[in-house]
Protein backbone atom coordinates (compact mmCIF):
# COMPACT_ATOMS: atom_id res chain seq x y z
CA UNK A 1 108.19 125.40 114.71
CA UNK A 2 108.91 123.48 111.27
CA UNK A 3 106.53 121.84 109.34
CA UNK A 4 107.69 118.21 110.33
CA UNK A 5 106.78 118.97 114.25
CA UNK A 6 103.79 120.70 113.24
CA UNK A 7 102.90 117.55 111.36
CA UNK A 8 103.75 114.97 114.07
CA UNK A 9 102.49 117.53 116.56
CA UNK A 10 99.03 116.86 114.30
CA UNK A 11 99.93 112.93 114.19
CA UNK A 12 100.29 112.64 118.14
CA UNK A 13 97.10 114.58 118.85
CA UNK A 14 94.84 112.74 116.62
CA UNK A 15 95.45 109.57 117.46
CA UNK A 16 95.40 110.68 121.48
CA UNK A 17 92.21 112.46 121.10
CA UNK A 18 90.54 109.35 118.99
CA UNK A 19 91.89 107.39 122.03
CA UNK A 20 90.08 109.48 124.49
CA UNK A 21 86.64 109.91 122.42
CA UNK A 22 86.96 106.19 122.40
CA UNK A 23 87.02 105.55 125.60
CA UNK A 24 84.36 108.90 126.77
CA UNK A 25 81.76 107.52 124.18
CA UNK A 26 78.57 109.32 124.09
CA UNK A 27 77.33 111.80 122.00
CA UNK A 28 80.97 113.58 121.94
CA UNK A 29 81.52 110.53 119.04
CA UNK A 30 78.73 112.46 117.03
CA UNK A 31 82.25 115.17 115.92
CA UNK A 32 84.08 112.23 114.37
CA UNK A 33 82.14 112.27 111.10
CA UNK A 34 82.36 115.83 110.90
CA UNK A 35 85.93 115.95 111.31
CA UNK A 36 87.03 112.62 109.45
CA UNK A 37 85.93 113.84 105.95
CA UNK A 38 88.89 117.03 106.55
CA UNK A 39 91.12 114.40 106.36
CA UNK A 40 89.90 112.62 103.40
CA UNK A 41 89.67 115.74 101.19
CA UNK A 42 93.21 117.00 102.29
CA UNK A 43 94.49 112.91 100.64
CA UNK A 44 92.37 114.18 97.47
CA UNK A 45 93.96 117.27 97.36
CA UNK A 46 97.33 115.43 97.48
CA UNK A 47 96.28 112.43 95.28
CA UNK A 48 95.04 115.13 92.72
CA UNK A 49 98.68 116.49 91.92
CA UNK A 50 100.31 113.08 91.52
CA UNK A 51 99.39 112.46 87.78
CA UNK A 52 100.33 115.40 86.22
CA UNK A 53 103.34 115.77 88.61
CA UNK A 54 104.72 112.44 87.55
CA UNK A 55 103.62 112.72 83.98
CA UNK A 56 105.30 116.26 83.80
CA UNK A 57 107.99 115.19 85.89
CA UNK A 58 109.49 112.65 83.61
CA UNK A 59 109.03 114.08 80.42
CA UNK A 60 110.84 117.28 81.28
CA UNK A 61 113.45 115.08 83.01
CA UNK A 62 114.07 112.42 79.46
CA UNK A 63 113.37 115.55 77.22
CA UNK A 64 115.88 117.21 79.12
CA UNK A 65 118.78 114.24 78.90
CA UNK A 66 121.36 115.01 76.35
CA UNK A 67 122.10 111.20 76.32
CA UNK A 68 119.28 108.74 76.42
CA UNK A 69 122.01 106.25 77.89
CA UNK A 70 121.62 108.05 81.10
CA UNK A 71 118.28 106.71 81.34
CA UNK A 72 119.18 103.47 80.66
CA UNK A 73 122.17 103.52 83.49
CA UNK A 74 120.18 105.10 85.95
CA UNK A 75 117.80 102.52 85.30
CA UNK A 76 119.90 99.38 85.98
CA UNK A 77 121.33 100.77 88.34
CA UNK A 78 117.28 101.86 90.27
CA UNK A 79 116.48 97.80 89.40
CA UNK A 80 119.76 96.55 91.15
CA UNK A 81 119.28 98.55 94.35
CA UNK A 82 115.60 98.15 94.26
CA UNK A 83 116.19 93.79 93.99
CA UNK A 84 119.37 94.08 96.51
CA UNK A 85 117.12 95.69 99.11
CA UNK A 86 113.96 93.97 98.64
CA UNK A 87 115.96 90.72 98.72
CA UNK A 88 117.76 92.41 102.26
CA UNK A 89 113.92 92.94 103.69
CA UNK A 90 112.75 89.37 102.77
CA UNK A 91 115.74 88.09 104.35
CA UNK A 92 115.28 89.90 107.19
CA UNK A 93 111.77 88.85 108.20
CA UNK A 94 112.47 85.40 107.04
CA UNK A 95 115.48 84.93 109.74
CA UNK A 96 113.22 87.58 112.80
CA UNK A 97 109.87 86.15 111.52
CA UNK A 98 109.19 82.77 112.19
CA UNK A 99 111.09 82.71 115.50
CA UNK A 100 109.29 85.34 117.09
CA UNK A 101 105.61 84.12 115.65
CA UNK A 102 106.26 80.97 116.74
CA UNK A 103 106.19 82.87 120.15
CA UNK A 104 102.42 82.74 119.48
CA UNK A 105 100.63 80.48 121.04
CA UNK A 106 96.83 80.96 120.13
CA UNK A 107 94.08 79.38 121.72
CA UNK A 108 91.90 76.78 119.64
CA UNK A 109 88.34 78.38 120.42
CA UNK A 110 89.78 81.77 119.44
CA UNK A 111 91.43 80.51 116.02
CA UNK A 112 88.58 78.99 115.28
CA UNK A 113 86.71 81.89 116.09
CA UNK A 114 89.28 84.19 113.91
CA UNK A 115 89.09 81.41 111.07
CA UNK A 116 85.18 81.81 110.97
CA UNK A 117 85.05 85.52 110.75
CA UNK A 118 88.10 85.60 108.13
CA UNK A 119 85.73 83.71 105.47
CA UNK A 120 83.56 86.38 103.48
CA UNK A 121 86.48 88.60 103.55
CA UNK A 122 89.07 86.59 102.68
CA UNK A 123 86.76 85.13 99.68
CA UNK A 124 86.48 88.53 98.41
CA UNK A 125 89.79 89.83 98.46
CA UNK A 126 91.44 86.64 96.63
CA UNK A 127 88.67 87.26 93.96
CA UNK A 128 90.19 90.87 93.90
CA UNK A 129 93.62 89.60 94.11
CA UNK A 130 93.55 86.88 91.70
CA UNK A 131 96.25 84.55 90.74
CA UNK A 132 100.16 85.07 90.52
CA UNK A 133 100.51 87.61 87.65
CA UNK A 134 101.47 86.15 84.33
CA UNK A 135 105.12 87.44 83.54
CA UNK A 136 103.97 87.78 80.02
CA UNK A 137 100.94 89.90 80.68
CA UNK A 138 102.56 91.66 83.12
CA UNK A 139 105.12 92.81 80.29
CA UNK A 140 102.01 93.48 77.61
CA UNK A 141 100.19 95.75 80.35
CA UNK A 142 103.40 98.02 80.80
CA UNK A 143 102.60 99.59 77.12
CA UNK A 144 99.04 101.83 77.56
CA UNK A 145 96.78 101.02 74.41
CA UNK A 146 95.03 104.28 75.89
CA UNK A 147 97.40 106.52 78.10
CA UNK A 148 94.30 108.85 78.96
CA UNK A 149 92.60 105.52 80.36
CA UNK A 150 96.00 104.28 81.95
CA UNK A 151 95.68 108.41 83.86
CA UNK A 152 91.91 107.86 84.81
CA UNK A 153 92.46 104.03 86.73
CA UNK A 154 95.69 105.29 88.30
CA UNK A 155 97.92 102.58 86.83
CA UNK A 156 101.06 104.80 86.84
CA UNK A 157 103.60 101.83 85.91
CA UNK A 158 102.20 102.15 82.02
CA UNK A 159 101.73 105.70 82.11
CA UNK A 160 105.95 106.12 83.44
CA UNK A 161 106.21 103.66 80.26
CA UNK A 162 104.63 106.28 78.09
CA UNK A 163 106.20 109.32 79.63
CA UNK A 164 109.90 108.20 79.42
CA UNK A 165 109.66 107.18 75.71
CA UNK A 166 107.66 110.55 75.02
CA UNK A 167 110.28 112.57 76.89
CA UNK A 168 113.04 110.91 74.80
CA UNK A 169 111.59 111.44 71.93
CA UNK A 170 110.17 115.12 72.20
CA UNK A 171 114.49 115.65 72.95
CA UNK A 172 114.45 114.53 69.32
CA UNK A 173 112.49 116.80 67.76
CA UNK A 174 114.30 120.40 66.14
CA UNK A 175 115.54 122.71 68.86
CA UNK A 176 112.58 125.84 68.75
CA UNK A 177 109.41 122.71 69.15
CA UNK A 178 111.61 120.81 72.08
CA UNK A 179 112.03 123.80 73.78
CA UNK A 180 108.14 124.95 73.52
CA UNK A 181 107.36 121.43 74.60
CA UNK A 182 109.81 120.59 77.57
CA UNK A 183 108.89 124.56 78.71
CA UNK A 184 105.31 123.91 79.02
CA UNK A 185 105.48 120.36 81.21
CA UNK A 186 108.63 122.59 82.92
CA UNK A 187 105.65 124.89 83.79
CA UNK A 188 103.24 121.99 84.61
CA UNK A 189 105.82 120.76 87.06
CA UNK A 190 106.48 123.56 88.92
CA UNK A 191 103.29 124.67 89.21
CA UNK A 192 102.41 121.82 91.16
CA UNK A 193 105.21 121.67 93.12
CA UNK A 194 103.74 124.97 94.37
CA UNK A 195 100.34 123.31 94.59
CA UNK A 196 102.07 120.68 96.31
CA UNK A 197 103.76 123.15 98.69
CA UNK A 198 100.13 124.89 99.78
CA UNK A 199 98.56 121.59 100.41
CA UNK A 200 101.81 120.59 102.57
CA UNK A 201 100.85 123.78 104.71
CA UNK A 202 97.88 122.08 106.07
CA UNK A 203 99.41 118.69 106.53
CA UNK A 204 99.02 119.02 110.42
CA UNK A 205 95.51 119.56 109.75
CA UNK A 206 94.79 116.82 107.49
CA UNK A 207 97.06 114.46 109.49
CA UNK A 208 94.89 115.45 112.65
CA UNK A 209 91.62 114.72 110.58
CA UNK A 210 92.51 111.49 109.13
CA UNK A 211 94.63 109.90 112.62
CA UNK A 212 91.60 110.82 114.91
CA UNK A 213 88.93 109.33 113.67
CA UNK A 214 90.84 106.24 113.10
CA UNK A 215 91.96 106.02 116.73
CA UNK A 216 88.35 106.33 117.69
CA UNK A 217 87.46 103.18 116.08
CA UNK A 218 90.36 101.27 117.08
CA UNK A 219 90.52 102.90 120.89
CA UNK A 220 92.36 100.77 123.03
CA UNK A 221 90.31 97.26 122.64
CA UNK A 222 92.53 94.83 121.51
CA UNK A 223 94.36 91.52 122.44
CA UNK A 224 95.77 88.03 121.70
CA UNK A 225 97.12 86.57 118.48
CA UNK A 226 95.87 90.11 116.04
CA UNK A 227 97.70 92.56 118.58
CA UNK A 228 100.74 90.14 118.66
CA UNK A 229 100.68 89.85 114.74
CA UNK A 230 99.80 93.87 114.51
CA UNK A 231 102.91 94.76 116.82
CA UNK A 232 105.11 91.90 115.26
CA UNK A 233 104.76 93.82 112.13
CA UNK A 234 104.97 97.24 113.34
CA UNK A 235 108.77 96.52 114.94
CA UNK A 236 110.24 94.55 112.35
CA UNK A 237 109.08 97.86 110.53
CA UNK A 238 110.75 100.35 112.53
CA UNK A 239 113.85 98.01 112.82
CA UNK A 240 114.16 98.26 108.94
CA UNK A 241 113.52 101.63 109.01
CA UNK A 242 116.24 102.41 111.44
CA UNK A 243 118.58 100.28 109.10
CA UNK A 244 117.80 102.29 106.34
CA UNK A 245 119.05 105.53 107.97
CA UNK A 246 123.00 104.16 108.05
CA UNK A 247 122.61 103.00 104.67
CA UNK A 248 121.60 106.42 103.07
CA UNK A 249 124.07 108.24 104.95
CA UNK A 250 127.24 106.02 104.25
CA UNK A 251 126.12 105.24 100.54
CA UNK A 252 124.86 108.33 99.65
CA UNK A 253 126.94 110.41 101.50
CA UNK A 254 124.92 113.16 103.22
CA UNK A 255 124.61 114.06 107.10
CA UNK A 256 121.86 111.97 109.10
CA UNK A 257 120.10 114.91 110.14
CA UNK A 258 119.41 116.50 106.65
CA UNK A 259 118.23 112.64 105.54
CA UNK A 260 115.85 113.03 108.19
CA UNK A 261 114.36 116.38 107.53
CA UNK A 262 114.29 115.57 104.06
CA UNK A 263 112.58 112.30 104.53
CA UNK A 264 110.27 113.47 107.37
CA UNK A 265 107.63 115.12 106.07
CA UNK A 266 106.79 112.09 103.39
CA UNK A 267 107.08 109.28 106.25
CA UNK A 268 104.35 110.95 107.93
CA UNK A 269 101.98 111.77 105.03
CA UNK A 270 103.08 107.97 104.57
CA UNK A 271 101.65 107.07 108.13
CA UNK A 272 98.40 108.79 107.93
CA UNK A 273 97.84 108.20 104.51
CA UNK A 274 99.02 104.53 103.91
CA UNK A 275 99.34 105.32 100.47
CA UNK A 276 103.13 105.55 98.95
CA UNK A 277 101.68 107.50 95.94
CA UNK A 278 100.37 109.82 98.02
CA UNK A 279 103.23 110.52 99.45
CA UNK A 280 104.98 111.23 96.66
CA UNK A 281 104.52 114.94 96.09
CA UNK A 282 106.23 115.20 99.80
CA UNK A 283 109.25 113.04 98.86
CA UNK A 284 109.76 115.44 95.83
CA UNK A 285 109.70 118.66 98.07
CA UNK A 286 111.77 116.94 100.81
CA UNK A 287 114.07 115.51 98.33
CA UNK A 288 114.43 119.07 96.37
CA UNK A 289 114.55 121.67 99.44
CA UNK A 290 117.01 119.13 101.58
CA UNK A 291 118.55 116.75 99.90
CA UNK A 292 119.54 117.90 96.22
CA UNK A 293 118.21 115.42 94.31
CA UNK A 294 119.37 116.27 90.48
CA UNK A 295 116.54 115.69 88.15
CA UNK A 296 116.67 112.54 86.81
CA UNK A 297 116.32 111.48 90.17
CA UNK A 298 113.34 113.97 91.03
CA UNK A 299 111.60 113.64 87.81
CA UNK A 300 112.36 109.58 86.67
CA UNK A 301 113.29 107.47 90.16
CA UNK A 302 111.04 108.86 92.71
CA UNK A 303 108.02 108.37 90.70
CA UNK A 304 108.98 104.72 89.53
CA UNK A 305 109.82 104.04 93.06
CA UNK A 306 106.15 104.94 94.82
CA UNK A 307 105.07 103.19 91.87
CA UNK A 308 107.09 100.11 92.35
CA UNK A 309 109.20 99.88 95.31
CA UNK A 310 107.59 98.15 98.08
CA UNK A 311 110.45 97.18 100.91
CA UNK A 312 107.74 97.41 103.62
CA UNK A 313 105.61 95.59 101.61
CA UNK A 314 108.24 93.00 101.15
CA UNK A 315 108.64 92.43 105.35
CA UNK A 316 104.40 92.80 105.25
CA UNK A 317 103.91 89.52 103.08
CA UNK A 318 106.06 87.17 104.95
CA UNK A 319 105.00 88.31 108.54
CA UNK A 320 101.63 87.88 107.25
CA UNK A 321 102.10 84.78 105.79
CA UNK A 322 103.87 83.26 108.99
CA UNK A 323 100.60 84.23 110.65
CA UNK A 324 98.71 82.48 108.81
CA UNK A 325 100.23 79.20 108.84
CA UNK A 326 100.42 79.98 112.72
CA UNK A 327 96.96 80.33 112.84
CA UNK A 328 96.12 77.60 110.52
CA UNK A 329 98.48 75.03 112.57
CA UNK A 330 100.59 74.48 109.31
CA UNK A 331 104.34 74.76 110.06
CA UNK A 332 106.49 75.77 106.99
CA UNK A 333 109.36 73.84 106.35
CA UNK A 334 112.85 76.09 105.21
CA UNK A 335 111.89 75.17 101.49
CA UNK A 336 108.74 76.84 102.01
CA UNK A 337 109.99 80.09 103.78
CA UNK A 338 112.26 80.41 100.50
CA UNK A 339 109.56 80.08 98.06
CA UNK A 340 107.29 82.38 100.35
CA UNK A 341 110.46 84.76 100.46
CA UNK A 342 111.05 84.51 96.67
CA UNK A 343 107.73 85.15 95.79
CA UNK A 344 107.02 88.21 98.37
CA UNK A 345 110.28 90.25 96.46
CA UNK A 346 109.15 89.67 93.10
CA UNK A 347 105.63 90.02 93.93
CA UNK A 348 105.68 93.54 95.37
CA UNK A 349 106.51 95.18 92.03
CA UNK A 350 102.39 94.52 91.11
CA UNK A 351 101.13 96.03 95.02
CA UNK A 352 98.86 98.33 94.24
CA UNK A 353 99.25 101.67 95.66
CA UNK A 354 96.08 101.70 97.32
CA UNK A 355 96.27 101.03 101.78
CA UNK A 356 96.12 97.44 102.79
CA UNK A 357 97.77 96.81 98.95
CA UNK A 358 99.95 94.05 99.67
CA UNK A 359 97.61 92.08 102.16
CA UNK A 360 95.22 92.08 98.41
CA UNK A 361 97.86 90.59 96.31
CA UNK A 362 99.42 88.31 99.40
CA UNK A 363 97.10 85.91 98.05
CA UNK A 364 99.01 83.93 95.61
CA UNK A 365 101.95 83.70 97.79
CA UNK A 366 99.95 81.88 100.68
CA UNK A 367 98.46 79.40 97.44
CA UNK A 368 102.32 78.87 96.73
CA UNK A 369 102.91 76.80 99.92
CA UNK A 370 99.32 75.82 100.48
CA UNK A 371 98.02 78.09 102.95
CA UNK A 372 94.12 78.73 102.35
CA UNK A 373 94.19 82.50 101.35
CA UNK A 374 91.04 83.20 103.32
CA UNK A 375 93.42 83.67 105.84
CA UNK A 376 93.72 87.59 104.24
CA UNK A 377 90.05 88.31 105.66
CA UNK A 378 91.61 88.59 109.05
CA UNK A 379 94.68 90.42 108.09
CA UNK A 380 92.71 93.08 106.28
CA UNK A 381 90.43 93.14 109.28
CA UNK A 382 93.42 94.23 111.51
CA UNK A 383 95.47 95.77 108.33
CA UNK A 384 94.87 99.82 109.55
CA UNK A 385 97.73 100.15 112.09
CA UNK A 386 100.40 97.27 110.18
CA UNK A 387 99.87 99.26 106.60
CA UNK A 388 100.82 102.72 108.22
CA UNK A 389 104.37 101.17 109.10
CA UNK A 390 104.41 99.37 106.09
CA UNK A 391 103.41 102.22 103.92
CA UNK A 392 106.31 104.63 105.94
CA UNK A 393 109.24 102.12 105.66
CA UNK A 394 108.51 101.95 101.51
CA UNK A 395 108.70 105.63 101.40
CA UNK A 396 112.00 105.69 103.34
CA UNK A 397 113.25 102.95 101.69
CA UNK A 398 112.42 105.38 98.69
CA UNK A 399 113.97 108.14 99.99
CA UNK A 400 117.08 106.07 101.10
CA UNK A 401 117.45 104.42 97.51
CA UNK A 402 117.26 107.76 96.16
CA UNK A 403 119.96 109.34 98.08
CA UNK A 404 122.36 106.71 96.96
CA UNK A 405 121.71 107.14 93.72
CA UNK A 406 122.20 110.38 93.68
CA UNK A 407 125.63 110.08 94.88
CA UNK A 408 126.47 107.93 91.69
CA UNK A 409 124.52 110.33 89.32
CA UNK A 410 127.66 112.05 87.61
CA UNK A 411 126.97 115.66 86.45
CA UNK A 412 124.70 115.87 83.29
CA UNK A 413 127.66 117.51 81.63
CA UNK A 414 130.15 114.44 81.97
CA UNK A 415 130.30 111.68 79.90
């Protein structure tokens, strides 16, 4: 049995044993918290390797770059694919969206009821959230004034900053130092690749541990306008997903059966986890043992992307936002649907990699067509089941960007 049934063979139990403990009740609920903190160490164990994997990762990979032009192409080339698909996700929920929410037909008591409870919530996340980002802050925070600071709070956009222009210049430096540097963060990476490998072992357990418990609290009680929105998002999801799988195998040129193995084992670490960082040590072991990724796509792209590149997070904002103004009884007129659509692309380059990410920073986009952003309190009520596809179609979309690209990466011998 391979590690990817063992892992959805872990997936499918969980969530059917929560299911069933839900339902039983009783004392038998008293093994939940026993079993739900499994789960939440396994995530630390992953979460743990992601700094100095990335870190590692890209300095060995722009050390090791004869030509720091290849950077810089591989670069453009990451942004172009990353705006052409984000811009193919918005555009996709904006044309499925609104015709199938306005399917929804919710009952005054109840939105009034789901209005009410959405108000302490919803307050607190836009606090969170804030305003749009500033373009010009946004730029300023991308250089670390403390790079051991930017490691501790997790913000790995400004730590990628550091690490590429480190890397490039440490393949500066005379011949005998580069090679004692680039060897040691070699060793770094590696080393947790195998740490990444032993923790993969276990997946099926940690996937069992963290999908039970949360089946136990959702069991099988739900209904009207949250279960419509919840499954509204969950198959325009899967739809994109499926998408994706053509596009990586006629663009980048490899068999649809070794995409999936290689892609696999992080969509399900995506699932459980709904967290694309966390996910990334699996796309670097899927992408390495099954789909060849060289390393500037290993070490730089993947990385960036579970930094960055939010697809799901993309089809996320607009269903949500269609919800809203659904639930609120405010129609949005074609103008509106292309400033919500606008503003969900370029806003998913600041979600934070945390679950229910994108539902905290949805708030400016419902404030750009005047939706009240309390609205969010109810989405991040309901946010457990929606994030897990969300969280698994960025990681393919990941996976599938990164496939193409490495189809166009030329040897690192050519010029």
């Amino acid at each position: 049995m391979t590690l990817t049934t063992k892992v959805v063979l872990g997936l499918v139990l969980g969530l059917a044993g929560g299911i069933v403990l839900s339902l039983v009740g009783g004392p038998v609920l008293g093994v939940v918290p026993w079993i739900e903190p499994i789960g939440t160490i396994w995530i630390a164990f992953l979460r743990m390797t992601v700094i100095p994997l990335v870190f590692a990762g890209i300095i060995v990979g722009a050390a090791s770059v004869p030509d720091a032009r290849r950077i810089g192409r591989l670069g453009g080339q990451t942004l172009l694919l990353f705006l052409l698909l984000l811009s193919a996700a918005a555009l996709f929920a904006v044309l499925i969206g609104p015709p199938v929410m306005s399917r929804l037909a919710i009952d005054p008591a109840a939105a009034a009821a789901l209005r009410e409870s959405a108000g302490a919530t919803g307050a607190e996340a836009a606090a969170r959230a804030g305003g749009f980002p500033d373009l010009r802050q946004w730029l300023v925070d991308l250089v670390p004034t403390n790079v051991v600071g930017a490691a501790a709070s997790g913000q790995m956009l400004p730590l990628i900053v550091f690490a590429v222009a480190a890397g490039i210049a440490i393949g500066r430096v005379r011949e005998d130092e580069r090679t004692s540097i680039v060897g040691f963060f070699r060793g770094l990476f590696n080393a947790m690749l195998v740490l990444v490998r032993w923790i993969l072992e276990v997946a099926p357990i940690g996937v069992f541990a963290l999908a039970l418990p949360l089946a136990t609290r959702l069991g099988v009680a739900a209904a009207g306008a949250v279960v419509y929105y919840i499954v509204v998002v969950s198959l325009l999801c899967v739809v994109f997903i499926v998408l994706l799988y053509p596009l990586a195998v006629v663009f980048g040129r490899v068999g649809l059966r070794r995409f999936a193995r290689g892609t696999a084992p992080a969509q399900a670490v995506a699932f459980s986890a709904r967290s694309s960082l966390a996910s990334l040590p699996a796309m670097i072991d899927g992408g390495t043992r099954h789909l060849d990724f060289p390393d500037e796509i290993r070490n730089f792209f993947l990385p960036l992307a579970a930094s960055t590149f939010r697809v799901g997070g993309a089809i996320g904002i607009i269903v949500g936002v269609l919800f809203v103004a659904q639930l609120y009884a405010l129609p949005l007129a074609p103008a509106q649907l292309a400033t919500v659509a606008l503003s969900a692309v370029l806003i998913t380059f600041s979600i934070p990699g945390v679950p229910a990410g994108s539902i905290l920073i949805m708030v400016p986009v419902l404030q750009s067509v005047g939706l009240p952003p309390e609205g969010i309190g109810i989405l991040l009520g309901v946010d457990t089941i929606p994030d897990m596809f969300r969280t698994t179609t960025n990681v393919t979309g990941d996976m599938a960007t990164a496939t193409i690209l490495t189809a166009r990466v030329p040897p690192a011998d050519s010029t």
